[in-house]
N, C-alpha and C. Protein backbone atom coordinates (compact mmCIF):
# COMPACT_ATOMS: atom_id res chain seq x y z
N UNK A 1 31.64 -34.39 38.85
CA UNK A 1 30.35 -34.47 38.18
C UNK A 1 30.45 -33.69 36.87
N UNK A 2 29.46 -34.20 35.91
CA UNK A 2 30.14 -33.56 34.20
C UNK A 2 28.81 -32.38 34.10
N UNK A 3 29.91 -31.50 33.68
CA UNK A 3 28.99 -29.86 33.45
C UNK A 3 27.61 -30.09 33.48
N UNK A 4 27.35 -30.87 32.61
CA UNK A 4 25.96 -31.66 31.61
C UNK A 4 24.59 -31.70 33.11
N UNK A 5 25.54 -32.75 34.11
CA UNK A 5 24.79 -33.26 35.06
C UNK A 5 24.71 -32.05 36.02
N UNK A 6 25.25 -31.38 36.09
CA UNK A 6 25.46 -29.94 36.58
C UNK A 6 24.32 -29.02 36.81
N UNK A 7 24.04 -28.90 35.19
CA UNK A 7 23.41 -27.74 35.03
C UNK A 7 21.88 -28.31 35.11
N UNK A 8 21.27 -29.56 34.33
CA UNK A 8 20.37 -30.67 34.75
C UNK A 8 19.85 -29.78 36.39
N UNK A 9 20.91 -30.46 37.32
CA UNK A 9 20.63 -29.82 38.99
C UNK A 9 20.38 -28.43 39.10
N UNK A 10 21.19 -27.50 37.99
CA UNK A 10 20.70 -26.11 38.64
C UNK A 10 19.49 -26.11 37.75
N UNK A 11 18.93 -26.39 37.16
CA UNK A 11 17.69 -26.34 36.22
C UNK A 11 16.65 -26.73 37.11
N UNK A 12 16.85 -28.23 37.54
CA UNK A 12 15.57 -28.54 38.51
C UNK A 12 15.42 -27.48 39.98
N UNK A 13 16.72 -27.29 40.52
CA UNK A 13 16.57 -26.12 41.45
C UNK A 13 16.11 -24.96 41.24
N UNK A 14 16.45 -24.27 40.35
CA UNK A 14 16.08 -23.05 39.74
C UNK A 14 14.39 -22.98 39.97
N UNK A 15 13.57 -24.27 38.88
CA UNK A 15 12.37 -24.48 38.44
C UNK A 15 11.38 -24.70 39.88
N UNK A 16 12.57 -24.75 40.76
CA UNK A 16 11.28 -25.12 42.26
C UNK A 16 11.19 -23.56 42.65
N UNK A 17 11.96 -22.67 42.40
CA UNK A 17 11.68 -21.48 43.40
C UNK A 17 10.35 -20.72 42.74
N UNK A 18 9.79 -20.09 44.03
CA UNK A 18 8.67 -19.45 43.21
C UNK A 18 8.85 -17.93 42.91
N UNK A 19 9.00 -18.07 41.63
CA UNK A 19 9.47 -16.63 41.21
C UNK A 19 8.38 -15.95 40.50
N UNK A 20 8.70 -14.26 40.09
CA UNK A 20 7.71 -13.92 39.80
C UNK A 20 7.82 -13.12 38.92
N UNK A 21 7.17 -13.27 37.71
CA UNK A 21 6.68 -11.99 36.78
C UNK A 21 6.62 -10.74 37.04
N UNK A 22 7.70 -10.17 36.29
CA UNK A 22 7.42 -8.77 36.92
C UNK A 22 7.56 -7.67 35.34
N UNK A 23 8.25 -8.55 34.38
CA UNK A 23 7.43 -8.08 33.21
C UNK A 23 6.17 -7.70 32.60
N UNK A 24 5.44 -6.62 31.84
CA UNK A 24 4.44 -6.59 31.55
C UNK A 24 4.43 -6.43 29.78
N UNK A 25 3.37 -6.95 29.34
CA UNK A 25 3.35 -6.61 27.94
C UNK A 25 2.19 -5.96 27.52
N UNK A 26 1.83 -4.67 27.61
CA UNK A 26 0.48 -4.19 27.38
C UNK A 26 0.13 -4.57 25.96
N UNK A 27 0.25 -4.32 25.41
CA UNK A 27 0.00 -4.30 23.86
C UNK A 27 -0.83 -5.62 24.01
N UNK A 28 0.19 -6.75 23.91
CA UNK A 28 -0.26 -8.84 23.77
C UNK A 28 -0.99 -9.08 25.20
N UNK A 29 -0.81 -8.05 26.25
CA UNK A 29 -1.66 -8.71 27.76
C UNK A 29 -1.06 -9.70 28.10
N UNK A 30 0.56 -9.54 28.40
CA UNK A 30 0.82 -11.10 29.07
C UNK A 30 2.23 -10.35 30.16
N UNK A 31 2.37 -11.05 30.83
CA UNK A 31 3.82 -10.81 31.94
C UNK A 31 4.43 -11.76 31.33
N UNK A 32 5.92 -11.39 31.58
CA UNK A 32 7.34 -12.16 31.55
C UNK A 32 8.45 -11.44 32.17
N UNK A 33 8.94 -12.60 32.60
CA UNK A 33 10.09 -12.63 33.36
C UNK A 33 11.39 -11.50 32.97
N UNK A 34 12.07 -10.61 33.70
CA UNK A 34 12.56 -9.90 33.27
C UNK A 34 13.84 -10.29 33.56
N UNK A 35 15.30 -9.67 33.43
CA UNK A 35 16.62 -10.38 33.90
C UNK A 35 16.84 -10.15 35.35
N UNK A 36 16.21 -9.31 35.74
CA UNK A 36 16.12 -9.32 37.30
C UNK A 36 15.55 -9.67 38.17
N UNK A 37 14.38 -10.22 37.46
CA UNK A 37 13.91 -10.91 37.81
C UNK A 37 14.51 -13.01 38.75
N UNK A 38 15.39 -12.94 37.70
CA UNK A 38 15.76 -14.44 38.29
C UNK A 38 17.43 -14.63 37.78
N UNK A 39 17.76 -13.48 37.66
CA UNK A 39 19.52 -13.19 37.51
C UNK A 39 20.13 -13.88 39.05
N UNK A 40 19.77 -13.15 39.75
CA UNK A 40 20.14 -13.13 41.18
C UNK A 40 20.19 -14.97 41.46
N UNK A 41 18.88 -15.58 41.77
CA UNK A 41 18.96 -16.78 41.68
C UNK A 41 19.28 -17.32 41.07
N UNK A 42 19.13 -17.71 39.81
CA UNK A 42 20.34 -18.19 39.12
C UNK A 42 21.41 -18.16 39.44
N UNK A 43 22.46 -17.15 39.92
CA UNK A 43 23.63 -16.81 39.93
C UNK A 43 23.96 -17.91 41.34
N UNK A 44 22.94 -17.52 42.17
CA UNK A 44 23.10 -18.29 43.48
C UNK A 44 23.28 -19.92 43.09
N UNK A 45 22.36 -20.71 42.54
CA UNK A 45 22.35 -21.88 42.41
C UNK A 45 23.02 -22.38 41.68
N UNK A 46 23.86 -21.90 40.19
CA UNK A 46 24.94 -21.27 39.70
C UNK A 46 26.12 -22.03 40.56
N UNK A 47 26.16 -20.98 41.56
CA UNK A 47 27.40 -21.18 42.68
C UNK A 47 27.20 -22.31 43.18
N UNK A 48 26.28 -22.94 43.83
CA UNK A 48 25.79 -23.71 44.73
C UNK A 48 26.36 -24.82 44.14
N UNK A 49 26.14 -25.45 42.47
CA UNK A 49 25.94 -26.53 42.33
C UNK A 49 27.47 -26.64 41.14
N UNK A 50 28.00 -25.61 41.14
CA UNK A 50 30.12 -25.33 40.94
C UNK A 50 29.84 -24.84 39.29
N UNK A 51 29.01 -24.44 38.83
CA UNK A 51 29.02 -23.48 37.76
C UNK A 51 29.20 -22.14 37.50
N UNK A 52 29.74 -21.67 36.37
CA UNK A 52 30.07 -20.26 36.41
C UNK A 52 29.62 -19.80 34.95
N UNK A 53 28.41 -18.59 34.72
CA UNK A 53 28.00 -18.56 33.58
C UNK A 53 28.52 -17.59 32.91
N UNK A 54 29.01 -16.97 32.16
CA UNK A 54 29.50 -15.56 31.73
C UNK A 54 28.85 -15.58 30.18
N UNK A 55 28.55 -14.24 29.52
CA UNK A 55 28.20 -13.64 28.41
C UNK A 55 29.03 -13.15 27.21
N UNK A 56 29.30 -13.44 25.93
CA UNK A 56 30.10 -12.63 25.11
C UNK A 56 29.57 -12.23 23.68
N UNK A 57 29.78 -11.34 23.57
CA UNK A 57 29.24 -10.72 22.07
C UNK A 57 30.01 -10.63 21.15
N UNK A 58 29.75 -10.56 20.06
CA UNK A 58 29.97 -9.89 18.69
C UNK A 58 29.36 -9.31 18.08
N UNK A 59 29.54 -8.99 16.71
CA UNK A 59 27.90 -7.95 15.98
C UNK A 59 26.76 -9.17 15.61
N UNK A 60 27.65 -10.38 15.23
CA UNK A 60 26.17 -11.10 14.71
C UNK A 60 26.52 -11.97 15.50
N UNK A 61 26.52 -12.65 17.32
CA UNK A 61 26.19 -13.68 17.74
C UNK A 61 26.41 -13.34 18.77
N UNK A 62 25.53 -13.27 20.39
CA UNK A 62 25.52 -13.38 21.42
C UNK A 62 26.04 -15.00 22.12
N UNK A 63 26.54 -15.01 23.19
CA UNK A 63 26.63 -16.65 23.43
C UNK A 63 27.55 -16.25 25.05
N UNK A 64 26.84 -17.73 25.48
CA UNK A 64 26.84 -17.87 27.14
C UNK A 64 27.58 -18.80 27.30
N UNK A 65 28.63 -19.00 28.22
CA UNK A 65 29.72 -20.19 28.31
C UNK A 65 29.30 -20.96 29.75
N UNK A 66 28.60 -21.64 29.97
CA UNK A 66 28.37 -22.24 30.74
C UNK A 66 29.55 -23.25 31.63
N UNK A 67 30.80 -22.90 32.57
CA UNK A 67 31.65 -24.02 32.58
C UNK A 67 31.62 -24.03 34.25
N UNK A 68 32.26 -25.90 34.19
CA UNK A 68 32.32 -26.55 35.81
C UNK A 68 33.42 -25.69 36.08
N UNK A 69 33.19 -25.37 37.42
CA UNK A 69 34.46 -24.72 37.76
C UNK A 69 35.56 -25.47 38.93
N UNK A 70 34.96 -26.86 38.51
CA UNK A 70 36.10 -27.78 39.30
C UNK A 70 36.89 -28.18 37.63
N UNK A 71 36.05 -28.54 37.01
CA UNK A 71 37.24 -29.32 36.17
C UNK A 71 37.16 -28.50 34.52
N UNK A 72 36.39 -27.32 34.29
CA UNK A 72 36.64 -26.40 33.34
C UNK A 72 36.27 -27.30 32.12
N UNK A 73 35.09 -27.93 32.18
CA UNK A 73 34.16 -28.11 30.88
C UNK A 73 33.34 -27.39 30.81
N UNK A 74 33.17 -27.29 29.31
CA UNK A 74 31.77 -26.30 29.64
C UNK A 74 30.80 -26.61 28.05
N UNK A 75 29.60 -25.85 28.35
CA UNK A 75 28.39 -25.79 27.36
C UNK A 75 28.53 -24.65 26.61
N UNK A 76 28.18 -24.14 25.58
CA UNK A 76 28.06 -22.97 25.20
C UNK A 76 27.21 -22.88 24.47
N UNK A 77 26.67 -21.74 24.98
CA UNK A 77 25.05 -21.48 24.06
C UNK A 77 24.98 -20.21 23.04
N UNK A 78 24.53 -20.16 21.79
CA UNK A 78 24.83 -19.16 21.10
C UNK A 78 23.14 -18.87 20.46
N UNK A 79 23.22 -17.50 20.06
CA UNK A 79 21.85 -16.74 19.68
C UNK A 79 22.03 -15.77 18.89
N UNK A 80 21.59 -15.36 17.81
CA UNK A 80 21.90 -14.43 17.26
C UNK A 80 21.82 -13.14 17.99
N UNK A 81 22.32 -12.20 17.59
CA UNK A 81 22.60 -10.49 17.78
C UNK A 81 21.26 -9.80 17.31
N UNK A 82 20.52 -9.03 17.75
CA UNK A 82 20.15 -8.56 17.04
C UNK A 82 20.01 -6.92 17.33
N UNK A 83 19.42 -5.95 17.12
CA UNK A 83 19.47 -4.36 16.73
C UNK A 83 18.37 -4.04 17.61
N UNK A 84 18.93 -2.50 17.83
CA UNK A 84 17.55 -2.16 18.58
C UNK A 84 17.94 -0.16 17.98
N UNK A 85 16.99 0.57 18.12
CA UNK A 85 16.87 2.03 17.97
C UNK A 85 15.83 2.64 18.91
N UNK A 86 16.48 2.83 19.78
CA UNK A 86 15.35 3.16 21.08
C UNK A 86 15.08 4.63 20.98
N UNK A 87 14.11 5.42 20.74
CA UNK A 87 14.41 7.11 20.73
C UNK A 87 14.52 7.60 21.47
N UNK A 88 15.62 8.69 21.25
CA UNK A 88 16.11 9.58 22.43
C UNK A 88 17.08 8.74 23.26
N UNK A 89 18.11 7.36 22.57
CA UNK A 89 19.23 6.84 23.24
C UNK A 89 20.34 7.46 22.45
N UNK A 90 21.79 7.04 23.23
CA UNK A 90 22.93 7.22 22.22
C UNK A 90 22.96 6.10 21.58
N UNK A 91 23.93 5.67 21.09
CA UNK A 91 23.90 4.06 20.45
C UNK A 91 24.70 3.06 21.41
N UNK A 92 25.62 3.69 22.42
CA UNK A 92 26.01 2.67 23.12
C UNK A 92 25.07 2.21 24.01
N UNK A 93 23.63 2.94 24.38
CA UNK A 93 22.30 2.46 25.18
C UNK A 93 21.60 1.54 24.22
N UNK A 94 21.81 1.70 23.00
CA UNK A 94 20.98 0.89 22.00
C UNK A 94 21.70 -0.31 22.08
N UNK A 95 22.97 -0.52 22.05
CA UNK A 95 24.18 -1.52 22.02
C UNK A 95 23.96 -2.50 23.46
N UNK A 96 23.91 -1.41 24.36
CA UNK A 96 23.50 -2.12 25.96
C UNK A 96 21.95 -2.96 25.96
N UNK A 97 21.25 -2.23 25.73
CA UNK A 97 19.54 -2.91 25.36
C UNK A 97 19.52 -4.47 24.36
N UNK A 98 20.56 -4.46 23.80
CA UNK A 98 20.53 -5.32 22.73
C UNK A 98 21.04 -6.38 23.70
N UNK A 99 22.85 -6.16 24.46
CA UNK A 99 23.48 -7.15 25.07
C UNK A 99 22.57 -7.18 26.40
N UNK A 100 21.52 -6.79 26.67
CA UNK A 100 20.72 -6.94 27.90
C UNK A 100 19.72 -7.77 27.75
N UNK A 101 18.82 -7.61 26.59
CA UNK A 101 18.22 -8.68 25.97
C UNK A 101 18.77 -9.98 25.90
N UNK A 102 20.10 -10.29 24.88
CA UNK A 102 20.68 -11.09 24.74
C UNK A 102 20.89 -11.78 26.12
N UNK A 103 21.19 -11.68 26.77
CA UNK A 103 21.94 -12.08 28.06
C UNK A 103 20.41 -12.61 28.81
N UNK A 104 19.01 -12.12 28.57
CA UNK A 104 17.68 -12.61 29.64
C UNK A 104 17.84 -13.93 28.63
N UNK A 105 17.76 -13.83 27.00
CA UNK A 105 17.35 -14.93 26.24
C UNK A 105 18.52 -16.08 26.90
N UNK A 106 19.89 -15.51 26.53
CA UNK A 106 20.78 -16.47 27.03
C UNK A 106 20.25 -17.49 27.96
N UNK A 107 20.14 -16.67 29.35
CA UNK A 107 19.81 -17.32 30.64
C UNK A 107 18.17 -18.02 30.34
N UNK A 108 17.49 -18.03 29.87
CA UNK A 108 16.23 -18.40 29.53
C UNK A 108 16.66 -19.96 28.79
N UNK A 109 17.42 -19.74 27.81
CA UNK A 109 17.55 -21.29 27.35
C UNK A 109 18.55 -22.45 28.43
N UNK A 110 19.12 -21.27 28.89
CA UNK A 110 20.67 -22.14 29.89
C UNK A 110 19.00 -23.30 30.53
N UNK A 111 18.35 -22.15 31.73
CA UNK A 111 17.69 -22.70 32.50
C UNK A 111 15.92 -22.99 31.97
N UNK A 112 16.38 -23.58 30.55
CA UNK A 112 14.87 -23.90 30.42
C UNK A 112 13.23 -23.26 30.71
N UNK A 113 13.97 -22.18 30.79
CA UNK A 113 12.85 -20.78 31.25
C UNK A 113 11.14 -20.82 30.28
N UNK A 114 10.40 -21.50 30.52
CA UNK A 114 9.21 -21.39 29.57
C UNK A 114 8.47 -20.19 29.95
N UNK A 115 8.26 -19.32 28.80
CA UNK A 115 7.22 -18.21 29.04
C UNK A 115 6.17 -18.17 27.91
N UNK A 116 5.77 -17.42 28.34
CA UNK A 116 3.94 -17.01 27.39
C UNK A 116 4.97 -16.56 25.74
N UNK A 117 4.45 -17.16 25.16
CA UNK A 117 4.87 -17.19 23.86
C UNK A 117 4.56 -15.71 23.08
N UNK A 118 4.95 -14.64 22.92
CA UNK A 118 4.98 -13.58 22.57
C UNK A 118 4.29 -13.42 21.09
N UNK A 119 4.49 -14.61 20.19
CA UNK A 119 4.28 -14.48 19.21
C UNK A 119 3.13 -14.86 19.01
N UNK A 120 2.55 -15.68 19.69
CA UNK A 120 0.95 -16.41 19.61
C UNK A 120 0.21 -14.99 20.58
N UNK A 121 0.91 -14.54 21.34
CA UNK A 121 -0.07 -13.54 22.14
C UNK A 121 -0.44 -12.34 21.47
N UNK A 122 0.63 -11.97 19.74
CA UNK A 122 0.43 -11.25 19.37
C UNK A 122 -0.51 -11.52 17.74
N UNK A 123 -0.55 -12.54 17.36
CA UNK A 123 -0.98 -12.85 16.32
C UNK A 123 -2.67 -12.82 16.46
N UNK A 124 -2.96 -11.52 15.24
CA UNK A 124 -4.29 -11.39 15.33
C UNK A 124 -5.19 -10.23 15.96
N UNK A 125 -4.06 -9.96 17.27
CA UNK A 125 -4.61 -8.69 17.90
C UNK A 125 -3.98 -7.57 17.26
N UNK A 126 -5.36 -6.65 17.64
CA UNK A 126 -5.21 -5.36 17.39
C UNK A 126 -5.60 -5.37 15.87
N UNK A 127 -5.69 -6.52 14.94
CA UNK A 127 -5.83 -6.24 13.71
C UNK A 127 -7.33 -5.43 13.51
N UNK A 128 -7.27 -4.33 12.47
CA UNK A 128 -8.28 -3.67 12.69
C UNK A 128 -9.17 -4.71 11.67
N UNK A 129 -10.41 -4.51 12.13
CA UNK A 129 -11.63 -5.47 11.55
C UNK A 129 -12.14 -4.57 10.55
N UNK A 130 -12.00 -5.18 9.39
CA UNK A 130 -12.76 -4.17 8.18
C UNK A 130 -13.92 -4.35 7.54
N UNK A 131 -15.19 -3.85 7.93
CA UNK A 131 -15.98 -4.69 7.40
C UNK A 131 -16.50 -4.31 5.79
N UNK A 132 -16.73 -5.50 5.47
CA UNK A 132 -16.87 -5.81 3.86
C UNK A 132 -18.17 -5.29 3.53
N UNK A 133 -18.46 -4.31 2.70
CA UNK A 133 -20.15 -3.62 1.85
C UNK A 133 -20.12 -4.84 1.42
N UNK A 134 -21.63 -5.44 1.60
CA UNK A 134 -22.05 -6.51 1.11
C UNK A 134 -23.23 -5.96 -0.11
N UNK A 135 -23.57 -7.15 -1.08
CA UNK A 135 -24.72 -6.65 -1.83
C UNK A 135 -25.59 -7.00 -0.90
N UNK A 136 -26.80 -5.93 -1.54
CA UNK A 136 -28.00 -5.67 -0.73
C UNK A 136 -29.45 -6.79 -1.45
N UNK A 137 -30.33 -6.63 -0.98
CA UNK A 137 -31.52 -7.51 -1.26
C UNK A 137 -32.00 -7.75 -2.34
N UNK A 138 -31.75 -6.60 -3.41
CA UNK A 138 -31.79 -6.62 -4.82
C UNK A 138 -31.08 -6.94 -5.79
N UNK A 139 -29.80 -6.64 -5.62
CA UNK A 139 -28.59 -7.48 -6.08
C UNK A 139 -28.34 -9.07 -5.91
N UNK A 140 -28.70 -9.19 -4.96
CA UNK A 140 -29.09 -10.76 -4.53
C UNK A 140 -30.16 -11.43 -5.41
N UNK A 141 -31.08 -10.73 -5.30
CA UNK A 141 -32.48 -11.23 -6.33
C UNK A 141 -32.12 -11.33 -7.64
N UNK A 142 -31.04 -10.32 -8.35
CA UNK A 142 -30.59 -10.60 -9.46
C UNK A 142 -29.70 -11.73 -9.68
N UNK A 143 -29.02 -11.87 -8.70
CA UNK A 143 -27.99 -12.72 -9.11
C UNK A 143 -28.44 -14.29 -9.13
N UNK A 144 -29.72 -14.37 -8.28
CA UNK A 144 -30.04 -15.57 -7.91
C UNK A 144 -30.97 -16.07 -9.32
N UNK A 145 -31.77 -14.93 -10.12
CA UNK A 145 -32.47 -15.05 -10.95
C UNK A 145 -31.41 -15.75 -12.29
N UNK A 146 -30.11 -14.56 -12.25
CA UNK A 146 -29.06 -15.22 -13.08
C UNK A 146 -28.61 -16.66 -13.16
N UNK A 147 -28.43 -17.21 -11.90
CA UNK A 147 -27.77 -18.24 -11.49
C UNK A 147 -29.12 -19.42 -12.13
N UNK A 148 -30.31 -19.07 -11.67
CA UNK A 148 -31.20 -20.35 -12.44
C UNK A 148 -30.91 -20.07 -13.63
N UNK A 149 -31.09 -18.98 -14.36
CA UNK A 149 -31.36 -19.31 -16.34
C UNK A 149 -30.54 -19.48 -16.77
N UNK A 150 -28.90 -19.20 -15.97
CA UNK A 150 -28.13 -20.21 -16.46
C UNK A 150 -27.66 -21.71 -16.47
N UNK A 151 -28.43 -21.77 -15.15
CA UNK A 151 -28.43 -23.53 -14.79
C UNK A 151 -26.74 -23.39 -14.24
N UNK A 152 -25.92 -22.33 -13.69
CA UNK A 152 -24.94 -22.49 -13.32
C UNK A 152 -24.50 -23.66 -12.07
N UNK A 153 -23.90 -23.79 -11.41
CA UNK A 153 -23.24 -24.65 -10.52
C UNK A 153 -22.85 -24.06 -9.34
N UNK A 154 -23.77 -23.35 -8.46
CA UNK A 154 -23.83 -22.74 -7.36
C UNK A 154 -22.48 -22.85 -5.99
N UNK A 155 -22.21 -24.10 -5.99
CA UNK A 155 -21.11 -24.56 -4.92
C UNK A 155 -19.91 -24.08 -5.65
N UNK A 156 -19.69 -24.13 -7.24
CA UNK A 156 -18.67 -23.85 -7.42
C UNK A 156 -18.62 -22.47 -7.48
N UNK A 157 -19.74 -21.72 -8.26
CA UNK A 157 -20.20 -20.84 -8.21
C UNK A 157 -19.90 -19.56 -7.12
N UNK A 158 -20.15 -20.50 -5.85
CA UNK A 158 -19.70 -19.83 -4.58
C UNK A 158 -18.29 -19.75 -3.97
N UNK A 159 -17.71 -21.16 -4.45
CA UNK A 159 -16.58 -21.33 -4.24
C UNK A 159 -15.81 -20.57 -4.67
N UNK A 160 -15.57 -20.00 -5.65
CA UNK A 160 -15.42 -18.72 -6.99
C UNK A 160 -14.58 -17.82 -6.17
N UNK A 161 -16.35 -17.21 -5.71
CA UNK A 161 -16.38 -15.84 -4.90
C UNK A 161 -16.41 -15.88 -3.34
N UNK A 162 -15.85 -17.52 -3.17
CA UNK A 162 -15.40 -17.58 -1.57
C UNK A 162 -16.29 -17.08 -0.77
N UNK A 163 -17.56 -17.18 -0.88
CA UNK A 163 -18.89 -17.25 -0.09
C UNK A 163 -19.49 -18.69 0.22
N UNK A 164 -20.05 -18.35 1.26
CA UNK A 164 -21.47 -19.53 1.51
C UNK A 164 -22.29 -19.44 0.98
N UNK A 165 -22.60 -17.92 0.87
CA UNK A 165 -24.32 -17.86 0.41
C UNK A 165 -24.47 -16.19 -0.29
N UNK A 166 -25.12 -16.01 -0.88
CA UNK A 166 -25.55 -14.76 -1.84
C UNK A 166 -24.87 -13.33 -1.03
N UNK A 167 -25.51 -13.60 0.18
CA UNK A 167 -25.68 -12.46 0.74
C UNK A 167 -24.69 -12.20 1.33
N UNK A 168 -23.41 -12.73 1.55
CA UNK A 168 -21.94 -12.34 1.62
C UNK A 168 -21.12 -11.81 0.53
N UNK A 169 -21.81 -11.97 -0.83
CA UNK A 169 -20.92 -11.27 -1.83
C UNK A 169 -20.86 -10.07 -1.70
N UNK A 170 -19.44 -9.58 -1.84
CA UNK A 170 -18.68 -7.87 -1.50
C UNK A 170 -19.17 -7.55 -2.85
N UNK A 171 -19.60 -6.48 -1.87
CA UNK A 171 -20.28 -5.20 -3.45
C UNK A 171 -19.56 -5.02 -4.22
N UNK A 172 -17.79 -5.13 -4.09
CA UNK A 172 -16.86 -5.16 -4.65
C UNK A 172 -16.28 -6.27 -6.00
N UNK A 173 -17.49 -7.00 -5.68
CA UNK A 173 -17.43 -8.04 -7.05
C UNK A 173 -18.84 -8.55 -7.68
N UNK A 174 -19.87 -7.77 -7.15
CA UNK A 174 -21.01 -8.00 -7.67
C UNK A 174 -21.26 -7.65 -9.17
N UNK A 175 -20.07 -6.73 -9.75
CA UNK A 175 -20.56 -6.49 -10.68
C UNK A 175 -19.76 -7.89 -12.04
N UNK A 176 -18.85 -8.06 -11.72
CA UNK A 176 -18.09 -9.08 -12.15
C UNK A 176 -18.96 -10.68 -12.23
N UNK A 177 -19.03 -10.37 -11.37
CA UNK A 177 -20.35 -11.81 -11.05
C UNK A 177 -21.59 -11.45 -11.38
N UNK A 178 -22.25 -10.88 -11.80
CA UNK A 178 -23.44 -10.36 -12.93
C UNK A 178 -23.00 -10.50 -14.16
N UNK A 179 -21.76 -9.56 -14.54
CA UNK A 179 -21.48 -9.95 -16.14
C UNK A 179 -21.14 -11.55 -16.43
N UNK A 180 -20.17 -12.14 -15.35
CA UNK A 180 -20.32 -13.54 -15.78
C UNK A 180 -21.33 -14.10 -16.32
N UNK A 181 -22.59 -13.88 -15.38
CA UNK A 181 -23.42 -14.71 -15.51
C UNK A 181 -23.97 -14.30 -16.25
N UNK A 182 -24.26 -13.27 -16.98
CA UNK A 182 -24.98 -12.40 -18.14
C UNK A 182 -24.22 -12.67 -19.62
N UNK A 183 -22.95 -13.10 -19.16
CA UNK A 183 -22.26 -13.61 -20.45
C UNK A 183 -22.67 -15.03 -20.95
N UNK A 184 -22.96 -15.89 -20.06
CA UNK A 184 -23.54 -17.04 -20.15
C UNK A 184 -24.90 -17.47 -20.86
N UNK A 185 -25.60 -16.06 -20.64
CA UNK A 185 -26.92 -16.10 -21.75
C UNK A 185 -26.83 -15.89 -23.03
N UNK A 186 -25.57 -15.02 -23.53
CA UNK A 186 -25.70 -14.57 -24.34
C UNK A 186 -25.24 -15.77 -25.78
């Protein structure tokens, strides 16, 4: 049977067991799968179905050799390297963390591993909310008084200053947007 069709079988086997999250991500609020999580099985079904997976590094490329171990074809999967500075490690723990990583991602693509997308769980959170000084009720009254005697063009007007409506303009450009419109009379 060809590597290909091989690994296909340990993939669908793998995907029936019910395994479990035992990763946590406080920060994004999500679990994922850790390498010990499903090392073990893998390795088993691995065996089961005549595959043998092994790991090898360099500085810039991690990669997994996936081969039949009846007839010695194989897949090979490659990922970049990347760095880690953990505080309070030596560097061969920083070096290990890196090829430990490498080696969950490895096994994650071998066996089609889908998890909570790290990057969507983080986009957005935690951003601190800043809120914008708006002009106040009188500044508004001016500007609106401006805006008729010049007969200006309000949508574009707004469009400008990337508002809907008066009372979202940042105090931070009210004054800019008065002289405009005060230049317009003159």
């Amino acid at each position: 049977m060809p590597v290909h069709k091989k690994l296909n079988e340990a993939r669908s086997a793998f995907h029936a067991l019910p395994l479990k999250k035992t990763g946590q991500n406080t920060f994004a609020g999500y679990k994922y799968f850790e390498l010990a999580d499903f090392l073990v099985p893998a390795l088993s079904i691995f065996n089961e179905v005549g595959l043998c997976a092994y790991t090898s590094f360099s500085e810039a490329t991690a990669s997994m050799h996936i081969v039949d171990v009846q007839d010695g074809s194989q897949i090979i999967i490659h990922s970049p390297m990347g760095s880690a500075s953990l505080k309070g490690c030596h560097e061969i723990q920083n070096i290990g963390a890196c090829e430990t990583y490498s080696t969950r991602y490895l096994w994650t693509a071998a066996l089609c591993i889908v998890e909570h997308d790290a990057l969507d769980a983080t986009v957005g959170k935690h951003k601190e909310e800043t809120k914008v000084d708006v002009i106040d009720g009188s500044q508004i009254a001016i500007l609106e008084e401006l805006l008729e005697l010049t007969a200006a063009d309000k949508p574009v007007f707004y469009d400008y200053y990337k508002i809907n409506e008066l009372k979202e303009m940042p105090q931070s450009r009210y004054m800019a947007a008065k002289s405009a419109l005060e230049k317009k009379l003159a």
